[in-house]
N, C-alpha and C. Protein backbone atom coordinates (compact mmCIF):
# COMPACT_ATOMS: atom_id res chain seq x y z
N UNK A 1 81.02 -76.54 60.56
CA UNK A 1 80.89 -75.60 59.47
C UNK A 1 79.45 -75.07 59.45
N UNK A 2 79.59 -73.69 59.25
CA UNK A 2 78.00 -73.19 59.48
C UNK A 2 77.16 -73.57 57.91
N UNK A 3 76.16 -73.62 57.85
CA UNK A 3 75.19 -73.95 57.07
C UNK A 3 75.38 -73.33 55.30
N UNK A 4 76.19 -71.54 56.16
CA UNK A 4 76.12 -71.05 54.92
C UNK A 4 77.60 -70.61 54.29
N UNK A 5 78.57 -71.44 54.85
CA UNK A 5 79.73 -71.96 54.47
C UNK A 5 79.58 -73.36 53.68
N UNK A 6 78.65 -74.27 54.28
CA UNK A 6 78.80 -75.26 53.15
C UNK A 6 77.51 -75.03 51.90
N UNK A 7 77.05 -73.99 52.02
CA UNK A 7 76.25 -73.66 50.57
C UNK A 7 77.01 -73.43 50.23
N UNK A 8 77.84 -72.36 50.64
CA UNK A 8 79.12 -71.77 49.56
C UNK A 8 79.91 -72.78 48.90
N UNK A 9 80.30 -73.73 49.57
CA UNK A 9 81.38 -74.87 49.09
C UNK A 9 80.78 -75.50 48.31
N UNK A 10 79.36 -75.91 48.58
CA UNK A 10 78.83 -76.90 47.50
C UNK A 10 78.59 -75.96 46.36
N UNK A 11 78.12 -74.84 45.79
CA UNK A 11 77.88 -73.90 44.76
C UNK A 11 79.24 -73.85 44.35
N UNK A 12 80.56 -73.61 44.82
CA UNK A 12 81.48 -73.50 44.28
C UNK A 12 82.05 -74.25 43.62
N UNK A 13 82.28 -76.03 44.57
CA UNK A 13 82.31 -77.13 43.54
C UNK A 13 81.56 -77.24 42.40
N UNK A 14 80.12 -77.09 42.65
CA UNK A 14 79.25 -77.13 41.29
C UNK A 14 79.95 -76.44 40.22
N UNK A 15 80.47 -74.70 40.69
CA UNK A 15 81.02 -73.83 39.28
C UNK A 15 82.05 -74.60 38.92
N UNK A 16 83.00 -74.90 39.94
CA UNK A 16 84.36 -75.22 39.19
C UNK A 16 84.28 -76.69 38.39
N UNK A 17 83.40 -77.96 38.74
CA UNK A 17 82.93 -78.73 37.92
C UNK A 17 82.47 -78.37 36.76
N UNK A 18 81.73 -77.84 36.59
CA UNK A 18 81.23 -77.27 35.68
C UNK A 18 82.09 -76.90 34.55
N UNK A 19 82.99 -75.34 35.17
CA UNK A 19 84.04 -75.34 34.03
C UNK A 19 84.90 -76.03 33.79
N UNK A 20 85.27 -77.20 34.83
CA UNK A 20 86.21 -77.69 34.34
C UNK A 20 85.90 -79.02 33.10
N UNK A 21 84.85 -79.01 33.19
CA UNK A 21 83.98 -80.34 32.00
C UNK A 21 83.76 -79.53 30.39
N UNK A 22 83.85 -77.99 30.67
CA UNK A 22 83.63 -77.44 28.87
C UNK A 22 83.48 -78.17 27.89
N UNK A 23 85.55 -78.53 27.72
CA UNK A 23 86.04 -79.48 26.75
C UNK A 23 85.91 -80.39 26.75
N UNK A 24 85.53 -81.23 27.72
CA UNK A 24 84.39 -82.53 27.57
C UNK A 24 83.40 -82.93 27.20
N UNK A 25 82.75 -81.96 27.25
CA UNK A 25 81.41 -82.14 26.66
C UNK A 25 81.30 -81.47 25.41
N UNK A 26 82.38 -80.28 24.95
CA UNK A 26 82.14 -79.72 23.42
C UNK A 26 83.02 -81.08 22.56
N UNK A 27 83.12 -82.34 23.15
CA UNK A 27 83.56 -83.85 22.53
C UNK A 27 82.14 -84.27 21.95
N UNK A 28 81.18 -84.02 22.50
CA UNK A 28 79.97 -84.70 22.41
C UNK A 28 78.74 -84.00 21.90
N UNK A 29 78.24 -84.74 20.74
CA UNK A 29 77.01 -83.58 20.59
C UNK A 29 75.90 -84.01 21.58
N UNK A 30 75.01 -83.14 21.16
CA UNK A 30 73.80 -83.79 21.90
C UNK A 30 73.38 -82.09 22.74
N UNK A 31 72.07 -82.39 23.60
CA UNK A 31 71.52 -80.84 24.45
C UNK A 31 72.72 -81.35 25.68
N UNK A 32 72.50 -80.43 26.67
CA UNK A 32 72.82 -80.29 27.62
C UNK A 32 71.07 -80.06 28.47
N UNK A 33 70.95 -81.05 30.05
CA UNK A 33 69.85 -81.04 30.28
C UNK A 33 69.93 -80.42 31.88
N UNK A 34 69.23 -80.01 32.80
CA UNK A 34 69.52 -79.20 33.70
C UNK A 34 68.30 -79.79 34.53
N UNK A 35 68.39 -80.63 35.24
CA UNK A 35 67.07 -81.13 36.36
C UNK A 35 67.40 -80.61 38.00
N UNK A 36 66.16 -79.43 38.17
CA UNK A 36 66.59 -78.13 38.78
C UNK A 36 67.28 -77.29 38.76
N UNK A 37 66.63 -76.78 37.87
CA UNK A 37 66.08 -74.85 37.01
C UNK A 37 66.33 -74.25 38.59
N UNK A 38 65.46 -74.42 39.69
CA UNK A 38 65.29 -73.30 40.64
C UNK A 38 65.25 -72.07 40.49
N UNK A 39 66.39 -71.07 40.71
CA UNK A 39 65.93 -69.87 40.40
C UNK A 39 66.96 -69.51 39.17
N UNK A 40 67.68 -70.74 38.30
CA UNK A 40 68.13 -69.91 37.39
C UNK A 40 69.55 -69.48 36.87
N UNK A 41 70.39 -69.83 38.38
CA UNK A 41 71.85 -69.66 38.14
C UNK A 41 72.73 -70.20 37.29
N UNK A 42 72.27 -71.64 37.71
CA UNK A 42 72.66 -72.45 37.15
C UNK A 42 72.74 -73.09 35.42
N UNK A 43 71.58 -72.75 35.78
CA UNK A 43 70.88 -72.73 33.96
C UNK A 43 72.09 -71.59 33.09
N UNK A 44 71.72 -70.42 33.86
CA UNK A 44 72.81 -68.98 32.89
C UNK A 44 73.77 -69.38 32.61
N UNK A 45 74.69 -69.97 33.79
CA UNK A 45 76.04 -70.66 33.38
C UNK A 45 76.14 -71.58 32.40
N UNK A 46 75.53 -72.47 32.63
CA UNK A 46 75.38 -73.42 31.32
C UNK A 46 75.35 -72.97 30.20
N UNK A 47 74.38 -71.74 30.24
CA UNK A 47 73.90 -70.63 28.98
C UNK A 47 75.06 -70.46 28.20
N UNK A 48 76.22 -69.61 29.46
CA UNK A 48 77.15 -68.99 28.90
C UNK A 48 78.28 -69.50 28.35
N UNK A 49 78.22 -70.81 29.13
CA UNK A 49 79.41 -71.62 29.20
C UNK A 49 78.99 -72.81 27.54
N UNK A 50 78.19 -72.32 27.33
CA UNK A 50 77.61 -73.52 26.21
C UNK A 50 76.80 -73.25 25.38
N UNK A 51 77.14 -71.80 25.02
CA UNK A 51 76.50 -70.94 23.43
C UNK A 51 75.75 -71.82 22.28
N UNK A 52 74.99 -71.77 21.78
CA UNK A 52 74.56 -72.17 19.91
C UNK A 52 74.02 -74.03 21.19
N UNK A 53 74.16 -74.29 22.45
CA UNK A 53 73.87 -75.71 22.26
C UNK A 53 72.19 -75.32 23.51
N UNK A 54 71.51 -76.61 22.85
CA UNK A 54 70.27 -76.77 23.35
C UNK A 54 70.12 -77.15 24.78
N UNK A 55 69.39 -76.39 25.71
CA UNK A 55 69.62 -76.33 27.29
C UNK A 55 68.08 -76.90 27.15
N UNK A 56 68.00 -77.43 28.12
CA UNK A 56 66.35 -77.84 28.28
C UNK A 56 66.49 -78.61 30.03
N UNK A 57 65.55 -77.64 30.84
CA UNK A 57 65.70 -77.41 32.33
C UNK A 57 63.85 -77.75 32.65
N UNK A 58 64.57 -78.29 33.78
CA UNK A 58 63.24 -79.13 34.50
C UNK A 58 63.02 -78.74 35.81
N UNK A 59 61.91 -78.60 36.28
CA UNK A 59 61.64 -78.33 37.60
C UNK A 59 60.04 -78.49 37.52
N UNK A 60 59.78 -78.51 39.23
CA UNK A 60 58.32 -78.75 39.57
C UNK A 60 57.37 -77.67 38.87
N UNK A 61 58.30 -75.49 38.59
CA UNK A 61 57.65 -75.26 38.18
C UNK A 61 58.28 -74.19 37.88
N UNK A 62 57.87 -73.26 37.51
CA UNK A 62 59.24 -71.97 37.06
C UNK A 62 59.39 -70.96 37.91
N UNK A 63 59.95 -71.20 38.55
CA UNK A 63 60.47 -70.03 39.84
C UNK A 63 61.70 -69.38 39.06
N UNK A 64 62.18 -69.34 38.32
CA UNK A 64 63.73 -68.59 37.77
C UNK A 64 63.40 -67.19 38.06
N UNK A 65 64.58 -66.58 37.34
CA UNK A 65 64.55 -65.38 37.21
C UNK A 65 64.29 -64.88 35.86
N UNK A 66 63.39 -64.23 35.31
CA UNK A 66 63.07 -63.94 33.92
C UNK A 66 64.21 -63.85 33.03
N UNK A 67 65.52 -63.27 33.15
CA UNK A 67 66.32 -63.35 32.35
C UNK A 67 67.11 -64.72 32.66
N UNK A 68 66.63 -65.93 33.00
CA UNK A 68 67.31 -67.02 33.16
C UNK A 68 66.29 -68.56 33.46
N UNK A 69 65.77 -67.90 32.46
CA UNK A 69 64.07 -68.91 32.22
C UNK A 69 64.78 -69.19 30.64
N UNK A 70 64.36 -70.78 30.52
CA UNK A 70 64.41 -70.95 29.22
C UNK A 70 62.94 -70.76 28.32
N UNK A 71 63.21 -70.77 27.10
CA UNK A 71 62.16 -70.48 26.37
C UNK A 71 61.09 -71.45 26.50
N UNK A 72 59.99 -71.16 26.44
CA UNK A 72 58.90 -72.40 26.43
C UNK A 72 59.33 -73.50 25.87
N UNK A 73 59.36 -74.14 24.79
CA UNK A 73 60.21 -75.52 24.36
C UNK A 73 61.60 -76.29 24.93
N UNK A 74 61.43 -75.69 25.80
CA UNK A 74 62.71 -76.26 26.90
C UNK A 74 63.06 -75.67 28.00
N UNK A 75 61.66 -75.52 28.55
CA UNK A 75 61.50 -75.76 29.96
C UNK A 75 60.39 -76.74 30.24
N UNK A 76 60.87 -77.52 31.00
CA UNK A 76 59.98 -79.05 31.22
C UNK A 76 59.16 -78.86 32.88
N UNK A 77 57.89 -78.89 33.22
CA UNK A 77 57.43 -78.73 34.67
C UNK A 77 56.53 -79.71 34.56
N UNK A 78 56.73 -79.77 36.48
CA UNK A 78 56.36 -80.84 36.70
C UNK A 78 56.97 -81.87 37.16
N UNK A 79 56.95 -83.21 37.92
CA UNK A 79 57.51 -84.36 38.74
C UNK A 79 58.73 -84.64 37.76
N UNK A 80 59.81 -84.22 37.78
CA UNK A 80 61.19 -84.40 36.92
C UNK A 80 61.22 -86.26 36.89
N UNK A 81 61.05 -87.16 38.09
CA UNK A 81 61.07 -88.40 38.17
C UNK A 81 60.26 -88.90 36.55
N UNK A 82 58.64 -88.25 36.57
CA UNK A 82 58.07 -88.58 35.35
C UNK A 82 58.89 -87.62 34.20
N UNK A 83 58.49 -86.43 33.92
CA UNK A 83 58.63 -85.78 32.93
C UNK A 83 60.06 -86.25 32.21
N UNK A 84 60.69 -86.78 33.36
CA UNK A 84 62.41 -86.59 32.44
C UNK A 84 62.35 -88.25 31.85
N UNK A 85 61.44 -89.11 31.81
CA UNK A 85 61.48 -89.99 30.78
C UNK A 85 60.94 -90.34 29.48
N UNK A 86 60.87 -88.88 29.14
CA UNK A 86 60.43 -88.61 27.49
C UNK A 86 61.72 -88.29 27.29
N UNK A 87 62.61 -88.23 27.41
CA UNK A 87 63.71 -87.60 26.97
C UNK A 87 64.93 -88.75 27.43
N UNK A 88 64.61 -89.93 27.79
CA UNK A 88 65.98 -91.13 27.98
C UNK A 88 65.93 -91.52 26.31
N UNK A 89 67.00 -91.50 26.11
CA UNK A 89 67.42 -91.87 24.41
C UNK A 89 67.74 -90.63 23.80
N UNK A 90 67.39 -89.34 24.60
CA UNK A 90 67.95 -88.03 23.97
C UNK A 90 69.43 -87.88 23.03
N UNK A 91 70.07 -88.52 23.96
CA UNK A 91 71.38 -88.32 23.79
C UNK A 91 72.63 -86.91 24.48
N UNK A 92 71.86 -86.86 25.52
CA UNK A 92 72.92 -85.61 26.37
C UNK A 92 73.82 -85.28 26.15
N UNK A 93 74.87 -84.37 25.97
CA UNK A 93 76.29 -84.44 25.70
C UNK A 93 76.52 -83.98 27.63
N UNK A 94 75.64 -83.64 28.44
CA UNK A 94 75.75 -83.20 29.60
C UNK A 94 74.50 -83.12 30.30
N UNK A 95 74.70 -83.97 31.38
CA UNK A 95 73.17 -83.66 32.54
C UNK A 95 73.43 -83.47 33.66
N UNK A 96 73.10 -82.18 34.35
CA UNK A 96 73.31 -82.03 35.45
C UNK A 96 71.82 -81.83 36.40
N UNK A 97 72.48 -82.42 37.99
CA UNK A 97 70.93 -82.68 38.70
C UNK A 97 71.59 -81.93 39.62
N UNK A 98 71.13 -81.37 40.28
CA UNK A 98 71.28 -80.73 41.99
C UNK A 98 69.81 -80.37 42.09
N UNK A 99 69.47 -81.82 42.58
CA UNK A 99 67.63 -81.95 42.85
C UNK A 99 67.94 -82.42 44.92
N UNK A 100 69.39 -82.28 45.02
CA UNK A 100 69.29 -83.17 46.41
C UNK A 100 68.65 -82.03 48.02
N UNK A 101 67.80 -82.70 48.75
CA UNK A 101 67.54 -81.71 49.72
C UNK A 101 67.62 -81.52 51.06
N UNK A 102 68.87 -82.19 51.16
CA UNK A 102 70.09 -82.40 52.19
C UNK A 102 68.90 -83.29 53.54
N UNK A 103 67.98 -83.62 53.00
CA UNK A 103 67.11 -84.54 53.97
C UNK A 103 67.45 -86.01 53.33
N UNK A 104 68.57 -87.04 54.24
CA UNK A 104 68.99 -88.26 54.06
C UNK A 104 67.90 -88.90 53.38
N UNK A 105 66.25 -89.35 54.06
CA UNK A 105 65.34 -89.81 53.97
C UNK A 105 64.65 -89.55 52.26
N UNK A 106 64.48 -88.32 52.50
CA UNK A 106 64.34 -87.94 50.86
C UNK A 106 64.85 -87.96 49.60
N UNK A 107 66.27 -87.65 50.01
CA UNK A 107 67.16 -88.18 48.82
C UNK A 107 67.62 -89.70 48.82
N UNK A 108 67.35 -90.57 49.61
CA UNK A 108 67.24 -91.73 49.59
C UNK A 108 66.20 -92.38 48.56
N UNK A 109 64.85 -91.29 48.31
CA UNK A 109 64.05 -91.61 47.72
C UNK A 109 64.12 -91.28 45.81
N UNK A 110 65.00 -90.32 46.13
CA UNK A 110 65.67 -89.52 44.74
C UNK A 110 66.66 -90.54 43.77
N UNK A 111 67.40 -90.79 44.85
CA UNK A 111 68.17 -91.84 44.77
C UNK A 111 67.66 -93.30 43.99
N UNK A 112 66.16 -93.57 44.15
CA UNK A 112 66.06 -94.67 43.87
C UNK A 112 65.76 -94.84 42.20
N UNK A 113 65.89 -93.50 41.48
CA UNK A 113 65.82 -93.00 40.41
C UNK A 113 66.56 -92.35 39.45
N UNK A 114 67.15 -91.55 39.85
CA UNK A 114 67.96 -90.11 39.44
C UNK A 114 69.18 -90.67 38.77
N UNK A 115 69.86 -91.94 39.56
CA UNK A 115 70.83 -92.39 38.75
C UNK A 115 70.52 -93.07 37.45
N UNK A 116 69.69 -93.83 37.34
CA UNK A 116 68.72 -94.21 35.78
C UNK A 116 68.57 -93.67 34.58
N UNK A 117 67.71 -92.30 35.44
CA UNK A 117 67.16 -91.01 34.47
C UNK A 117 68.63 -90.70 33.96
N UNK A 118 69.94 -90.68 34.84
CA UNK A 118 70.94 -90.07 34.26
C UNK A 118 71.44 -90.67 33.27
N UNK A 119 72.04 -91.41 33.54
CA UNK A 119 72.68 -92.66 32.50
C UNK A 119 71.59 -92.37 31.16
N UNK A 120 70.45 -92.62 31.57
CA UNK A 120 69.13 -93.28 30.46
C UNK A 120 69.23 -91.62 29.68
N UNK A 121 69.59 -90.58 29.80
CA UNK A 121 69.59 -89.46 28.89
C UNK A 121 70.87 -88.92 28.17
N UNK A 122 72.30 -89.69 28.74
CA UNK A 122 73.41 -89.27 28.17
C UNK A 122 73.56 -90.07 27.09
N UNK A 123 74.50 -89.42 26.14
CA UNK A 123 74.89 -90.02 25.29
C UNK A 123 76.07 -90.91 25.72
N UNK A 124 76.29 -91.53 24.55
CA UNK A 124 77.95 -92.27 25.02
C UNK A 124 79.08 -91.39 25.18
N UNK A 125 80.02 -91.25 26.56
CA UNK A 125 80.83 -90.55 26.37
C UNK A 125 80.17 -89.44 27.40
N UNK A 126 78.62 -88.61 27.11
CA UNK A 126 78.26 -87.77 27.99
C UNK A 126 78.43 -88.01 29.39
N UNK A 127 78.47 -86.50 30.11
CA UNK A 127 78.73 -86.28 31.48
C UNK A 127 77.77 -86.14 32.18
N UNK A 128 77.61 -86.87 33.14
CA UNK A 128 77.24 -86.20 34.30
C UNK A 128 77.48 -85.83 35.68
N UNK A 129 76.73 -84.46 36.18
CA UNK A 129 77.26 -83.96 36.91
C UNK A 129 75.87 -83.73 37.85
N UNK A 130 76.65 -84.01 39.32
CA UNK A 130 75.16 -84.18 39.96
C UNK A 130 75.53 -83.94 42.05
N UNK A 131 74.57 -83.44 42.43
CA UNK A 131 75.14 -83.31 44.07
C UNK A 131 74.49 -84.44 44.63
N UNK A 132 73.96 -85.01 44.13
CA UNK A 132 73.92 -86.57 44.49
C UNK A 132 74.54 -87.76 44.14
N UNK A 133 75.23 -88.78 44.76
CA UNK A 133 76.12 -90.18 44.16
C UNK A 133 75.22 -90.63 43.54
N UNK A 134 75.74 -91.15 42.07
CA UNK A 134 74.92 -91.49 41.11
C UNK A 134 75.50 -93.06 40.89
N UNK A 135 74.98 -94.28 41.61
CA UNK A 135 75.60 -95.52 41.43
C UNK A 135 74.48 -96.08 40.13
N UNK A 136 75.46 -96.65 39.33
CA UNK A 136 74.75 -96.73 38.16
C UNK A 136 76.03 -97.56 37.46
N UNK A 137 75.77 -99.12 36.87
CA UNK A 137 76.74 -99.71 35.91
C UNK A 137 77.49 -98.91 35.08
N UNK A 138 76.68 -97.89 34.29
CA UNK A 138 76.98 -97.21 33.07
C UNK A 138 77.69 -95.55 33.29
N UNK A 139 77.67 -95.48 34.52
CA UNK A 139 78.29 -94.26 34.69
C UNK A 139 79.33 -94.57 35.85
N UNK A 140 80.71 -93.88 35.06
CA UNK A 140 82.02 -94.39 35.51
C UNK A 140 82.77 -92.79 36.12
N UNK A 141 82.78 -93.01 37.63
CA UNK A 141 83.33 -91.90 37.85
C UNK A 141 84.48 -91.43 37.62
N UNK A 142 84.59 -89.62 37.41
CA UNK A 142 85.94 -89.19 37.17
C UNK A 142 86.05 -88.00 38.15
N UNK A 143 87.39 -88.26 38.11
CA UNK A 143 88.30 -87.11 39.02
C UNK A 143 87.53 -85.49 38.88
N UNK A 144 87.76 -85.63 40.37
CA UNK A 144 87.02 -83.75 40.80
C UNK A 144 88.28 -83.28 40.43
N UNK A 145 87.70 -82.00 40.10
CA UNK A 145 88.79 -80.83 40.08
C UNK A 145 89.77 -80.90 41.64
N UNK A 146 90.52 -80.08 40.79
CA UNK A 146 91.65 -79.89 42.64
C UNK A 146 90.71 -79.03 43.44
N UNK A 147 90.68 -79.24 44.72
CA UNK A 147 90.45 -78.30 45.67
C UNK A 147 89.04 -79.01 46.31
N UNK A 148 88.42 -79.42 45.07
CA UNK A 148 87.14 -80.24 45.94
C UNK A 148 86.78 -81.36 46.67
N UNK A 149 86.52 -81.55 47.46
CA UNK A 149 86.53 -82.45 48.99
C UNK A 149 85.57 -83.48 48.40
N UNK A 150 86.11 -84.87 48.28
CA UNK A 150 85.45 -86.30 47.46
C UNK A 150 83.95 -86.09 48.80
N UNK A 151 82.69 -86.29 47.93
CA UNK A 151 81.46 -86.38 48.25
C UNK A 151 80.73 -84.65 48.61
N UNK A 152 81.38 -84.28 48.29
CA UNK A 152 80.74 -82.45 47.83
C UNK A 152 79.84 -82.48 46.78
N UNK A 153 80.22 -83.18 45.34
CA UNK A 153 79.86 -83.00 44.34
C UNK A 153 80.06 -84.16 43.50
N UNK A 154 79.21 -83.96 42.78
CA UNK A 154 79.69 -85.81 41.66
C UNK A 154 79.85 -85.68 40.48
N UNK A 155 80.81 -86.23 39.61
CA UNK A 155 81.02 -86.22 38.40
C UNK A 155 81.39 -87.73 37.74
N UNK A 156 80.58 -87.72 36.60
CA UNK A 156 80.83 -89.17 35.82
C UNK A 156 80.71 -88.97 34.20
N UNK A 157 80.99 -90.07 33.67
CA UNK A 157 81.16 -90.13 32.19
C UNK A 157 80.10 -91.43 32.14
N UNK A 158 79.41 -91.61 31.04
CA UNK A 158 78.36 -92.46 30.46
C UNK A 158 79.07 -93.31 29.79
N UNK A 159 79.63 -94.96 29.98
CA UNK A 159 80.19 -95.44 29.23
C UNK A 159 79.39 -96.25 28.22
């Protein structure tokens, strides 16, 4: 598969995860948190998909696109590993990471964290959703949507 067939597949799982969690997460109060902003897509969807609720997006630094930049009070820059542990006890109703950078070695190193930070910011009940396996006691995986190929994309609930 060429390189930019499986961007496509992995972006697509991400959307259809995504919508398919709505009514899951409008179960739960709490922000919705976004660790890698990048340029922005992702964030909008969330935007759109999750009106009147508090988005607050992290990255090394703000590369978005101006109409898909959050407002100063919730955009977080800087080492997401540090910055995103002012915010464990938040209470998430949803956290999503696609921080992974398809270098084994590196996300090995992501890895030795990311599942923590996740768990450590959802609420009970909150989701997360992430392109990295998130092994973690407290987060109990659930069923991908149809169509998506197990280890594309990850989805869990915070028990």
């Amino acid at each position: 598969m060429s390189r930019l067939d499986s961007f496509i597949r992995r972006l697509t799982a991400q959307r259809d995860i995504l919508n398919s969690i709505i009514d899951l997460v409008g179960e739960t109060p709490g922000p919705v948190l976004e660790f890698g902003l990048g340029n922005g897509r992702t964030y909008d969807h969330l935007r759109e998909n999750f009106p009147g609720r508090r988005i607050v997006a992290f990255d090394w630094e703000v590369r978005s696109y101006s109409a898909s930049t959050p407002e100063a009070q919730d955009m977080v820059t800087g080492n997401i590993r540090e910055s995103g542990q002012a915010f464990v006890g938040i209470g998430a109703a949803l956290a999503h990471a696609d921080i992974g950078t398809g270098h084994d070695e590196i996300d090995a190193v992501t890895l030795t964290w990311l599942p923590q930070l996740m768990a450590g910011v959802l609420a009970h009940n909150g989701i997360a959703v992430s392109g990295l396996p998130l092994e973690h006691p407290e987060l109990m995986a659930l069923p991908l949507p149809d169509g998506i190929k197990e280890g594309r994309y990850f989805l869990y609930r915070r028990t």
